[in-house]
C-alpha atoms as a PDB file:
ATOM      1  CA  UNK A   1     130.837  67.342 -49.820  1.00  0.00           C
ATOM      2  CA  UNK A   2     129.460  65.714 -46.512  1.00  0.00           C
ATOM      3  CA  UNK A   3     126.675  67.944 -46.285  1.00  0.00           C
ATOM      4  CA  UNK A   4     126.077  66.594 -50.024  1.00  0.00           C
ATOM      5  CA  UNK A   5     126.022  63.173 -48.898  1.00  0.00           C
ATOM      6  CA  UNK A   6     124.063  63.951 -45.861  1.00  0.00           C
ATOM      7  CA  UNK A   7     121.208  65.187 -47.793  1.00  0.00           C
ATOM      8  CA  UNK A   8     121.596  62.405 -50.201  1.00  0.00           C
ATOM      9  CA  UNK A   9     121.020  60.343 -47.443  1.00  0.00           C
ATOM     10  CA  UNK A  10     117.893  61.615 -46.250  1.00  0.00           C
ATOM     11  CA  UNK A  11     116.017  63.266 -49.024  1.00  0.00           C
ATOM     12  CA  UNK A  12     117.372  62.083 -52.533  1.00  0.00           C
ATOM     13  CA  UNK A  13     119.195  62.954 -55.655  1.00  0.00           C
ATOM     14  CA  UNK A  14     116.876  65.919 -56.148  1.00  0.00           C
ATOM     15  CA  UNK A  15     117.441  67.696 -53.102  1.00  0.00           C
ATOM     16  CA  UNK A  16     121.221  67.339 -53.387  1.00  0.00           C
ATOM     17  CA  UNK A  17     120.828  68.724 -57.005  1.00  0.00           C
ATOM     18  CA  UNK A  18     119.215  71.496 -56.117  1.00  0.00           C
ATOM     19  CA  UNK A  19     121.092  72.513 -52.944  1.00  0.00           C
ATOM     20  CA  UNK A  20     124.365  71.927 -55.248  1.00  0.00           C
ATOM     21  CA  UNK A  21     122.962  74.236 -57.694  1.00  0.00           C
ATOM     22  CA  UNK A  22     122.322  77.035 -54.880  1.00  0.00           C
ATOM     23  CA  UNK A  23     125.803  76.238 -53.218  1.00  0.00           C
ATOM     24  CA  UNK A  24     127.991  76.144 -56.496  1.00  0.00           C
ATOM     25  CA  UNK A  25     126.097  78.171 -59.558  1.00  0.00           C
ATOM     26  CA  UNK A  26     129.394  78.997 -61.038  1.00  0.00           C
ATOM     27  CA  UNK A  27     130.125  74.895 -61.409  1.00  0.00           C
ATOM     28  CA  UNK A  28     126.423  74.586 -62.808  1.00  0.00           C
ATOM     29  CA  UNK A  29     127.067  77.379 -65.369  1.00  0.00           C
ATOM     30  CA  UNK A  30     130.335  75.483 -66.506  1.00  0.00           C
ATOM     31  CA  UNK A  31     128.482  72.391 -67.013  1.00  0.00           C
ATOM     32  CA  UNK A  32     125.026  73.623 -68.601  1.00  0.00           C
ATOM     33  CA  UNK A  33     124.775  76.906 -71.234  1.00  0.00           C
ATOM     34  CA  UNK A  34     121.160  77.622 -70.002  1.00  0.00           C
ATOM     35  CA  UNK A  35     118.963  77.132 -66.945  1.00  0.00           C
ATOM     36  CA  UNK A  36     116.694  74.648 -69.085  1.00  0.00           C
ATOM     37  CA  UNK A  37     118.553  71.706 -69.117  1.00  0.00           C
ATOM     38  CA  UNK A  38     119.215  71.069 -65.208  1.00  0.00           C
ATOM     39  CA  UNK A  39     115.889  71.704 -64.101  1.00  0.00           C
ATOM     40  CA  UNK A  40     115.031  68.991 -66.677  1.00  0.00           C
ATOM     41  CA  UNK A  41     117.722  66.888 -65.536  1.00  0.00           C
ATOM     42  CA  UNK A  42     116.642  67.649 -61.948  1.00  0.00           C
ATOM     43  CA  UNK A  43     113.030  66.483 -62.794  1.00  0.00           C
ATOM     44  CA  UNK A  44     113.632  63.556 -64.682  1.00  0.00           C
ATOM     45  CA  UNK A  45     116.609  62.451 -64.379  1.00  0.00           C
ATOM     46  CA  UNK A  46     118.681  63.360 -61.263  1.00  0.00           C
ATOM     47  CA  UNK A  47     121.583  61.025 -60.932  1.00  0.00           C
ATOM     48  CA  UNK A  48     122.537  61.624 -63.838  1.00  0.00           C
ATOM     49  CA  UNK A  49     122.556  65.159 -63.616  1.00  0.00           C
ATOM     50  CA  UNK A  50     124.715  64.981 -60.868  1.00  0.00           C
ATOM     51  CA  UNK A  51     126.693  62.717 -61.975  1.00  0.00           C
ATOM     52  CA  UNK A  52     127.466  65.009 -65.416  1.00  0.00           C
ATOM     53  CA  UNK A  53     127.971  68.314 -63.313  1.00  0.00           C
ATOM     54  CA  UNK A  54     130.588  66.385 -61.253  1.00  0.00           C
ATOM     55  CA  UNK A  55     132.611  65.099 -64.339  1.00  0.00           C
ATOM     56  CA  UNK A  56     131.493  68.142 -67.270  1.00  0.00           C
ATOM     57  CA  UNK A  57     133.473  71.062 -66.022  1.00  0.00           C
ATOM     58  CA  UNK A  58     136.804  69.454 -66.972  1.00  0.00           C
ATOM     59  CA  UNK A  59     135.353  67.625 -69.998  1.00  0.00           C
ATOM     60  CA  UNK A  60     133.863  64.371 -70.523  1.00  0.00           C
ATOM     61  CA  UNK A  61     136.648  61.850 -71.639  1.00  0.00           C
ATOM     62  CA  UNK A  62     137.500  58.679 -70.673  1.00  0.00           C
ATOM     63  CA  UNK A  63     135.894  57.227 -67.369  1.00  0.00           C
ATOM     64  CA  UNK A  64     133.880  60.141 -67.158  1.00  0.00           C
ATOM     65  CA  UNK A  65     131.073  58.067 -69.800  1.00  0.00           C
ATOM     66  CA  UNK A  66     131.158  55.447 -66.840  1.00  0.00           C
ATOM     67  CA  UNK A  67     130.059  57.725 -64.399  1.00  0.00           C
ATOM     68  CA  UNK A  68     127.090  58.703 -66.611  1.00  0.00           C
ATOM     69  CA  UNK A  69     126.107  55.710 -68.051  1.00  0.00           C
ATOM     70  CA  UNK A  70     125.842  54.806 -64.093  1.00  0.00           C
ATOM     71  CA  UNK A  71     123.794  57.203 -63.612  1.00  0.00           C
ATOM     72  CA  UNK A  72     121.501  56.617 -66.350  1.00  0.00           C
ATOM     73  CA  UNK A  73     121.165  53.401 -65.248  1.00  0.00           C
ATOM     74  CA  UNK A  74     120.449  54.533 -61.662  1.00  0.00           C
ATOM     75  CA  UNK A  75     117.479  56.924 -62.974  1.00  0.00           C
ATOM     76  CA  UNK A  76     115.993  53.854 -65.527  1.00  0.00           C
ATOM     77  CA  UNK A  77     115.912  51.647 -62.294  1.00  0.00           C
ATOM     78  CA  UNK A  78     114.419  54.415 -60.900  1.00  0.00           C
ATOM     79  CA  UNK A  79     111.634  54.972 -62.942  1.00  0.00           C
ATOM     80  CA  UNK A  80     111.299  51.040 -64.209  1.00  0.00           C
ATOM     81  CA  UNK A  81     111.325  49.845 -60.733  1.00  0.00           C
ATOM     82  CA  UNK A  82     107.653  51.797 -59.637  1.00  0.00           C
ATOM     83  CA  UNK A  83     106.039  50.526 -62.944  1.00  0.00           C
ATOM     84  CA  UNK A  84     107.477  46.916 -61.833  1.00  0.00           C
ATOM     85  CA  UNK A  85     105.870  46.610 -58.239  1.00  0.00           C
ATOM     86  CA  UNK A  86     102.856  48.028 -59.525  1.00  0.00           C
ATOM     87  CA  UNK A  87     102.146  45.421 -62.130  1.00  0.00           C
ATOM     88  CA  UNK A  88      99.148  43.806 -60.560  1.00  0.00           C
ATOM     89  CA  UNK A  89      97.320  47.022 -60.961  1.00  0.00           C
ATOM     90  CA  UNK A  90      97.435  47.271 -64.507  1.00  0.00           C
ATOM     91  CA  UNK A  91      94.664  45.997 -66.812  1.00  0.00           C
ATOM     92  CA  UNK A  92      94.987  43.324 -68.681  1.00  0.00           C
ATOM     93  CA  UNK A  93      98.664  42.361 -67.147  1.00  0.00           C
ATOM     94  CA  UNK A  94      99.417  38.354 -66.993  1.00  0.00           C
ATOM     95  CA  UNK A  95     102.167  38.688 -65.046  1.00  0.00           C
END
């Protein structure tokens, strides 16, 4: 897990997704039925994919929804955050 959180560090969610996913397939398989869904996850929405593969494999109950809806939040900040700073560039924006 500290190489995990080294990489985290230094390159992002999506390099410690896909690392994870070379280091532990078996955990990946347990926590996705087909290849599809993580490398959309992985794309789009990484934090929250690796937030899901750490809770999935023993079922998603309880606190687990708070560790996802965390990450969701994490990617929307994300993504909301670019479209925020870049504001001034759009056409027509009065803010």
């Amino acid at each position: 897990m500290c190489c995990l959180f080294t990489i985290l560090l230094l390159l992002g969610a999506r390099a410690v997704d896909v690392v994870w996913w070379i280091a532990q397939p078996a955990r990946w398989s347990l926590a996705f039925s087909s290849w599809v869904w993580p490398v959309l996850g992985i794309i789009f929405m990484p934090w929250t994919t690796m937030l899901y593969v750490l809770v999935a494999p023993g079922g998603v109950k309880g606190v687990d929804w708070l560790w996802i809806v965390l990450g969701v939040v994490v990617d929307i900040t994300f993504w909301s955050g670019g479209a925020w700073k870049n504001r001034d560039r759009v056409p027509g924006s009065t803010v």
